[in-house]
Protein backbone atom coordinates (compact mmCIF):
# COMPACT_ATOMS: atom_id res chain seq x y z
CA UNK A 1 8.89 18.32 87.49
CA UNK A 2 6.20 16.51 89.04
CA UNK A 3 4.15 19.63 89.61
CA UNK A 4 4.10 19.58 86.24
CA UNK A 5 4.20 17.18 83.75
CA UNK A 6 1.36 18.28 81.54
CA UNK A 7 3.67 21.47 79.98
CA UNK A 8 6.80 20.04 80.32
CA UNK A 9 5.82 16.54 78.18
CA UNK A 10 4.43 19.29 75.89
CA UNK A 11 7.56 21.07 75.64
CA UNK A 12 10.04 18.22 75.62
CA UNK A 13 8.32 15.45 73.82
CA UNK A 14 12.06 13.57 73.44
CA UNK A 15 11.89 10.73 75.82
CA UNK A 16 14.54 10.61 78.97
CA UNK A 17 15.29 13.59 78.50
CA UNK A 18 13.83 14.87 82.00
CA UNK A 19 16.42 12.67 83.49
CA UNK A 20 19.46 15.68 82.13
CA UNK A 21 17.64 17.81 84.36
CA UNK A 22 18.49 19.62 87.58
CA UNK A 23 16.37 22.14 89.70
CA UNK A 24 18.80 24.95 90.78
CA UNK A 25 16.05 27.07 91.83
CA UNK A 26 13.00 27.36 93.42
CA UNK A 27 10.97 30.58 94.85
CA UNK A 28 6.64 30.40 95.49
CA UNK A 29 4.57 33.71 96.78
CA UNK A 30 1.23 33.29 97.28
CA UNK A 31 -2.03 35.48 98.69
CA UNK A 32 -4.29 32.89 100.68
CA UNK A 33 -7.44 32.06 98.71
CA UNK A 34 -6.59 34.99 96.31
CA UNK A 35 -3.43 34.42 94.18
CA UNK A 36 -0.34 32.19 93.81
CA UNK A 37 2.87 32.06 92.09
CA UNK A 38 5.87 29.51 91.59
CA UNK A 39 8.59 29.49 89.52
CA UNK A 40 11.18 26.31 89.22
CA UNK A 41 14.75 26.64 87.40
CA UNK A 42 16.10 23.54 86.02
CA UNK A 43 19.64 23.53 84.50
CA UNK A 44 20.11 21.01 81.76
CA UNK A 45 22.99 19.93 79.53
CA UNK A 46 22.84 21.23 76.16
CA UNK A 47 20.83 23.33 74.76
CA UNK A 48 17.22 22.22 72.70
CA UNK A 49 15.55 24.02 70.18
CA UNK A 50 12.36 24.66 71.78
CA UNK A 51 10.00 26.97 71.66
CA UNK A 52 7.95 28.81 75.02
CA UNK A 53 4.97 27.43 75.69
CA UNK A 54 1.78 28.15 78.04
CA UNK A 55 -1.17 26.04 79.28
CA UNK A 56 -4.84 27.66 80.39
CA UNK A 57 -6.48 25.47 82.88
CA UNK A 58 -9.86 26.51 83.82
CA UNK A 59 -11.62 24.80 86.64
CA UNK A 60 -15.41 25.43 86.93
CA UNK A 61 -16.98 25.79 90.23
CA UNK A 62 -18.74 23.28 92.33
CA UNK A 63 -21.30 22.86 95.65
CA UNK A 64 -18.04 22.34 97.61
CA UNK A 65 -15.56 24.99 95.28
CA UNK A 66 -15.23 27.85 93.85
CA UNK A 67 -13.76 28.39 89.99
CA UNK A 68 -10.16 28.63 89.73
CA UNK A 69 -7.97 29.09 86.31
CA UNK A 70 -4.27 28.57 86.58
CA UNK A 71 -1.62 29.51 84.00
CA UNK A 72 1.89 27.57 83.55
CA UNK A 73 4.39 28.69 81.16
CA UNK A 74 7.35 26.80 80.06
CA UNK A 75 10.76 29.37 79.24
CA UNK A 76 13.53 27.81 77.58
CA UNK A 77 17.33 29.04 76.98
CA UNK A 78 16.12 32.95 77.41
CA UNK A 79 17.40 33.83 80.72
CA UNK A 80 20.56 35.07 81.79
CA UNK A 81 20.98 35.29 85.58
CA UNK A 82 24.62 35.43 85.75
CA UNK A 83 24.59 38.71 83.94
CA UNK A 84 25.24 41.89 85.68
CA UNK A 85 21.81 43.25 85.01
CA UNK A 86 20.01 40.60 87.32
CA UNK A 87 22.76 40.82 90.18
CA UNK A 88 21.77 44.65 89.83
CA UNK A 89 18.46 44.64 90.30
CA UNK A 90 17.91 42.15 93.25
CA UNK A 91 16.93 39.01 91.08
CA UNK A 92 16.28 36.50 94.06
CA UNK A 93 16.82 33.51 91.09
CA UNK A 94 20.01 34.99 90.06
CA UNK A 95 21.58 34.90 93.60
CA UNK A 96 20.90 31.23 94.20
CA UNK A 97 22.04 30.05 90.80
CA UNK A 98 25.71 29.20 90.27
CA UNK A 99 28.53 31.73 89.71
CA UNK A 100 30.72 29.70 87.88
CA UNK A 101 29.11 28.38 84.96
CA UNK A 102 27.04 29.42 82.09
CA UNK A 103 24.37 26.91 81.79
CA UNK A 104 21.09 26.76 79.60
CA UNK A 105 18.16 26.98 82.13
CA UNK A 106 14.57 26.16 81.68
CA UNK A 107 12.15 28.14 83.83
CA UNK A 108 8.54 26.47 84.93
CA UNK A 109 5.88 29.40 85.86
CA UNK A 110 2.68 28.29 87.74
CA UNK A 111 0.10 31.57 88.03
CA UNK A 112 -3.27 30.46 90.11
CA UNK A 113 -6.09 32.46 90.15
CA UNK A 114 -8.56 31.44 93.05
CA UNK A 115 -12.00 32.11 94.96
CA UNK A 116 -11.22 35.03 96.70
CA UNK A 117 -10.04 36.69 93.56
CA UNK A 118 -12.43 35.42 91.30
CA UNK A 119 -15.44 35.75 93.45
CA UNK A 120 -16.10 39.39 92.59
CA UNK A 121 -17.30 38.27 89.39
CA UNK A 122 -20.15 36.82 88.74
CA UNK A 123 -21.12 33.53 87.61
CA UNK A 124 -22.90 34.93 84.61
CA UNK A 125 -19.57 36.83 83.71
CA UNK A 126 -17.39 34.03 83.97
CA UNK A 127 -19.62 32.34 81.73
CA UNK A 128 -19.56 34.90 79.42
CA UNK A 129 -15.55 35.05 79.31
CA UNK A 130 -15.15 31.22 79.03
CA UNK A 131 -17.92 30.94 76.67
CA UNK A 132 -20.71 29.40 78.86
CA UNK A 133 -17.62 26.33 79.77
CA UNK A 134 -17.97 27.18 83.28
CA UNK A 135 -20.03 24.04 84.10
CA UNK A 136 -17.83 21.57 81.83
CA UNK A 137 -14.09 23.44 82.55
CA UNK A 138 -10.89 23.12 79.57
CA UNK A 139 -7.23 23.10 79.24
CA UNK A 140 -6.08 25.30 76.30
CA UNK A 141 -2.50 25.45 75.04
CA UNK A 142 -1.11 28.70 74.22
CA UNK A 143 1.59 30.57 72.93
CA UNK A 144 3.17 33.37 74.89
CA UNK A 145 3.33 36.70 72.61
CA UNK A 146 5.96 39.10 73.03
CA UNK A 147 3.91 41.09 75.97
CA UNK A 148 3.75 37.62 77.75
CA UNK A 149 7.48 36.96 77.58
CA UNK A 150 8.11 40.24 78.72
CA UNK A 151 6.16 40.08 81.61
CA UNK A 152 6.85 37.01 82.57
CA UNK A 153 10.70 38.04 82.78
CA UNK A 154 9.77 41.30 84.92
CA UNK A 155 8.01 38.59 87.08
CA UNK A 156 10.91 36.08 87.42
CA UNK A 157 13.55 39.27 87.63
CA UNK A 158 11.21 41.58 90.12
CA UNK A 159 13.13 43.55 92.70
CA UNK A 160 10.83 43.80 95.27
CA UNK A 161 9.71 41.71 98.68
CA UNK A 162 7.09 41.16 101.06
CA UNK A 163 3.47 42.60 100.29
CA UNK A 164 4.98 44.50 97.52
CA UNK A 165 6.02 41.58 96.13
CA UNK A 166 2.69 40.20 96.15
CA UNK A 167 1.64 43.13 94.71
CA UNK A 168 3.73 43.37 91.57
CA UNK A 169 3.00 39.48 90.94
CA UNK A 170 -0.35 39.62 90.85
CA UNK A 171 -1.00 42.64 88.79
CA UNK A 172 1.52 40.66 86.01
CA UNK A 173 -0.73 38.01 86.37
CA UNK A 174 -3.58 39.84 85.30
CA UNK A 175 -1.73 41.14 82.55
CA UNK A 176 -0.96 37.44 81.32
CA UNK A 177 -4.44 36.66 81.34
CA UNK A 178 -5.36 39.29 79.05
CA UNK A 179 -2.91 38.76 76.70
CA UNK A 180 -3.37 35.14 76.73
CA UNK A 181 -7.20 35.67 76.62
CA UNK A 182 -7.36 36.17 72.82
CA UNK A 183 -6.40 32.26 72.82
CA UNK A 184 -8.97 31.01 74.71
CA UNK A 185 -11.13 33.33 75.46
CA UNK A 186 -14.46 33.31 72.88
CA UNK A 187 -15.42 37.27 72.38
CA UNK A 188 -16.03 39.19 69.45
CA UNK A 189 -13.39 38.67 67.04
CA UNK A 190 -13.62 42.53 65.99
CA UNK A 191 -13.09 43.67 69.95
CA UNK A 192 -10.28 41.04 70.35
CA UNK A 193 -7.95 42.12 67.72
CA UNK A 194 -9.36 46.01 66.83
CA UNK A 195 -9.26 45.28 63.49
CA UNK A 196 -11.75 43.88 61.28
CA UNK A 197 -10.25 42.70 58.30
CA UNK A 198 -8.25 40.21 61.21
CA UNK A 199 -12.08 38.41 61.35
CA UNK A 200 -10.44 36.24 58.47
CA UNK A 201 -8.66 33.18 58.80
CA UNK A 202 -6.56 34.11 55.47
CA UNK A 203 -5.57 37.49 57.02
CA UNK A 204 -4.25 36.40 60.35
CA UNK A 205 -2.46 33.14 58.43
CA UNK A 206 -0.44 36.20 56.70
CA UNK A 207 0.68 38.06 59.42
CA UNK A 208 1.90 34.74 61.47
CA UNK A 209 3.63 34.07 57.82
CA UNK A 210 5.31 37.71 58.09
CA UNK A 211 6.35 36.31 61.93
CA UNK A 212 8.10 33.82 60.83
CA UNK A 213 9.96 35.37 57.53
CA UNK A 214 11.17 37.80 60.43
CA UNK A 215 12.25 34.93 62.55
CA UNK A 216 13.83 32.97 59.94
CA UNK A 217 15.57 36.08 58.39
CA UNK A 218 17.33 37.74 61.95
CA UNK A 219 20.83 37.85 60.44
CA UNK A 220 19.60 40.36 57.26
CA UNK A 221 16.39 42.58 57.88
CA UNK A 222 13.22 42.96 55.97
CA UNK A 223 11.72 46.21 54.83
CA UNK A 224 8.04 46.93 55.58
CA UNK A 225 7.65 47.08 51.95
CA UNK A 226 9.40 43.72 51.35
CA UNK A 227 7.49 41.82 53.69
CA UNK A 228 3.79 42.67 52.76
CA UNK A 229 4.89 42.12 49.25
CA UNK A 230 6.10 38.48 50.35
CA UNK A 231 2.72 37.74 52.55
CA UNK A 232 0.39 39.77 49.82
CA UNK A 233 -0.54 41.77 51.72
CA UNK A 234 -1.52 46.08 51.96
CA UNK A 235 1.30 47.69 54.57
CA UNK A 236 -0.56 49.35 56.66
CA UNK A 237 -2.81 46.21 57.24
CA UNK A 238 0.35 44.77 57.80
CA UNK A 239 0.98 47.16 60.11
CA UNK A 240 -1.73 47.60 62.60
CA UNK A 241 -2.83 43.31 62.09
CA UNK A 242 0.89 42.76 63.29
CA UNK A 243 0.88 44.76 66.67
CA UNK A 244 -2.79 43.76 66.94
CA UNK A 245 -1.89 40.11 67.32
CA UNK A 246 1.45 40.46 68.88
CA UNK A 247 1.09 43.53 70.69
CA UNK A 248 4.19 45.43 69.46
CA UNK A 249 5.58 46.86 66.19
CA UNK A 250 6.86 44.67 63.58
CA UNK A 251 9.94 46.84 63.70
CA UNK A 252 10.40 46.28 67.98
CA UNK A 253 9.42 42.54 67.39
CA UNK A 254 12.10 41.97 65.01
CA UNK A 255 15.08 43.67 67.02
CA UNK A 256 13.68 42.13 70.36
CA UNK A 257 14.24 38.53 68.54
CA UNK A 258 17.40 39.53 66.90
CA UNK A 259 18.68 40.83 70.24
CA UNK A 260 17.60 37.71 72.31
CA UNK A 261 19.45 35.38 69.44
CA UNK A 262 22.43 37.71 69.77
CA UNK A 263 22.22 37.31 74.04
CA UNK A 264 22.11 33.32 72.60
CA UNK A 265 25.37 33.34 70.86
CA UNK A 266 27.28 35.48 73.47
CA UNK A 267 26.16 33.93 76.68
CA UNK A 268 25.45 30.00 75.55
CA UNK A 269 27.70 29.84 72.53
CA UNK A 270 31.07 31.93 73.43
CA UNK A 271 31.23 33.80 70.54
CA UNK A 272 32.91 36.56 70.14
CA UNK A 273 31.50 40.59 69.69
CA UNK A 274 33.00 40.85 66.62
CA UNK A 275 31.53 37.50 65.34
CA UNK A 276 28.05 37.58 66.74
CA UNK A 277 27.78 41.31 65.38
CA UNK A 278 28.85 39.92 61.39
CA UNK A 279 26.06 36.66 62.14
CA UNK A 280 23.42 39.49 63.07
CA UNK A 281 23.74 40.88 60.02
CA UNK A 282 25.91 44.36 61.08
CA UNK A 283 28.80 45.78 59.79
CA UNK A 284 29.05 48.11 62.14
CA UNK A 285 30.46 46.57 65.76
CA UNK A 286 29.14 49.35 67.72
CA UNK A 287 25.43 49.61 65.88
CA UNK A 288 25.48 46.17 67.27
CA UNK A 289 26.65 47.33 70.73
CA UNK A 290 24.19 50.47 70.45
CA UNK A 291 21.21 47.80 69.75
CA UNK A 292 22.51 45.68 71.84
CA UNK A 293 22.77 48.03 74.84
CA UNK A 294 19.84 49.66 74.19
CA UNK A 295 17.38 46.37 74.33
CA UNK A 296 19.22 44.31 77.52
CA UNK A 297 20.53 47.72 79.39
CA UNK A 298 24.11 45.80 79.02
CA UNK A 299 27.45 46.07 76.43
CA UNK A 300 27.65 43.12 74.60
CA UNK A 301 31.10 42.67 76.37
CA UNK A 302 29.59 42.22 79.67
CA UNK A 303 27.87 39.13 78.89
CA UNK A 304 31.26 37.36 78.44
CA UNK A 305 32.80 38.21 81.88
């Protein structure tokens, strides 16, 4: 916790309530004066509704240093390492964390970017990046998208060791920083999204509107149809400005998030099959199982072993 006290008073503003918390887990790789990674698993109580979160850090560079930018990230309540699926595929967490209980977890990601790596650009292009900040440096908050979140899992469930490792780490961590970039990254507003009509304040408010009528409507789903009707907005607009600004369909967005609230109510909650299929909005037991299957690789079952 003390590496990090920036993200996590961000993402748990209650007071005393670091003092619940345990660190199960802990695992860093890092390529000297290129590229670093650490990830810390804390186990804590009960579960809080809180939301992921991500900080950009950028460090400009100096007569004695070089730039750096670092990213941390901030996971809550989404990972389930006593699952069959991360036994099964060599998750390094999942072997250290305890076999007896099912416990909500919070996961701290540090991602460092340094000289060696950043030296094949020039100073002129990291100027043009950050917006000519590379003399005066930031800290940006940010909000992991779905690609984040799903890298960020490959990266805290990766199968591999030793240079390949390495490898595999760093090549997610250039894929975070692009899909973070459109948050703190000042470019051409028509390059960053691919659409133009996304330019507008008023059009991007809608889509984050259609975001949340998805997320606040998991148990019963929306129709294209309904949903630009309730944002006023065209569908295909609707369309192309959703997977522009959250990088997937609305369609795959919506049954990730219903699946990951399903994994919720199984694994944290003890609910039944049966009863988490009805609060997902199915009448069908194994469409639910199907769904389920199909998004985690696992039978709903399985998570209650």
């Amino acid at each position: 916790m003390k590496n990090s006290p920036d993200i996590w008073s961000l993402a748990f503003p209650q007071t005393g309530f670091a003092e619940d918390m345990s660190l199960i887990a802990e695992e860093e790789s890092r390529v000297e004066n290129n590229f670093g990674f650490k990830l810390q698993r804390y186990s804590y109580p009960h579960a809080q509704p809180v939301e992921d979160i991500g900080i950009v850090y950028f460090t400009p560079a100096t007569k004695s240093k070089a730039a750096s930018i670092e990213l941390r990230y901030c996971l809550v309540g989404n990972q389930y390492c006593n699952n069959p699926a991360c036994k099964n595929s060599g998750c390094e967490i999942a072997a250290k964390a305890s076999e007896s209980a099912k416990v909500p977890v919070v996961d701290m990601i540090s991602l460092s970017f340094q000289p060696g790596l950043l030296e094949s650009f020039s100073k002129r292009e990291l100027a043009t990046i950050f917006d000519d900040r590379t003399n005066k440096g930031f800290v940006k908050t940010i909000s992991p998208c779905t690609k984040s979140k799903i890298a960020l899992e490959q990266m805290i469930h990766q199968p591999y060791t030793g240079i390949l490792k390495n490898i595999f780490l760093q090549s997610k961590a250039m894929e975070l920083l692009i899909y973070s970039s459109d948050q703190f990254i000042s470019n051409n507003q028509d390059d960053r999204f691919g659409c133009r009509f996304l330019t507008h304040d008023e059009d991007r408010d809608k889509i984050i509107k259609a975001r949340d009528i998805l997320l606040a409507h998991l148990d019963s789903p929306v129709t294209i149809k309904d949903l630009a009707r309730k944002v006023a907005m065209n569908e295909c607009y609707l369309k192309k400005g959703f997977k522009a600004m959250f990088g997937t369909t609305v369609y795959d967005y919506f049954q990730k998030e219903r699946m990951e609230r399903a994994k919720f109510l199984l694994y944290d909650q003890g609910l039944s099959v049966s009863e988490v299929a009805v609060k997902m909005g199915y009448s069908c037991i194994s469409h639910f199982s199907t769904a389920f299957k199909k998004h985690t690789g696992l039978k709903p079952c399985e998570l209650l072993r």
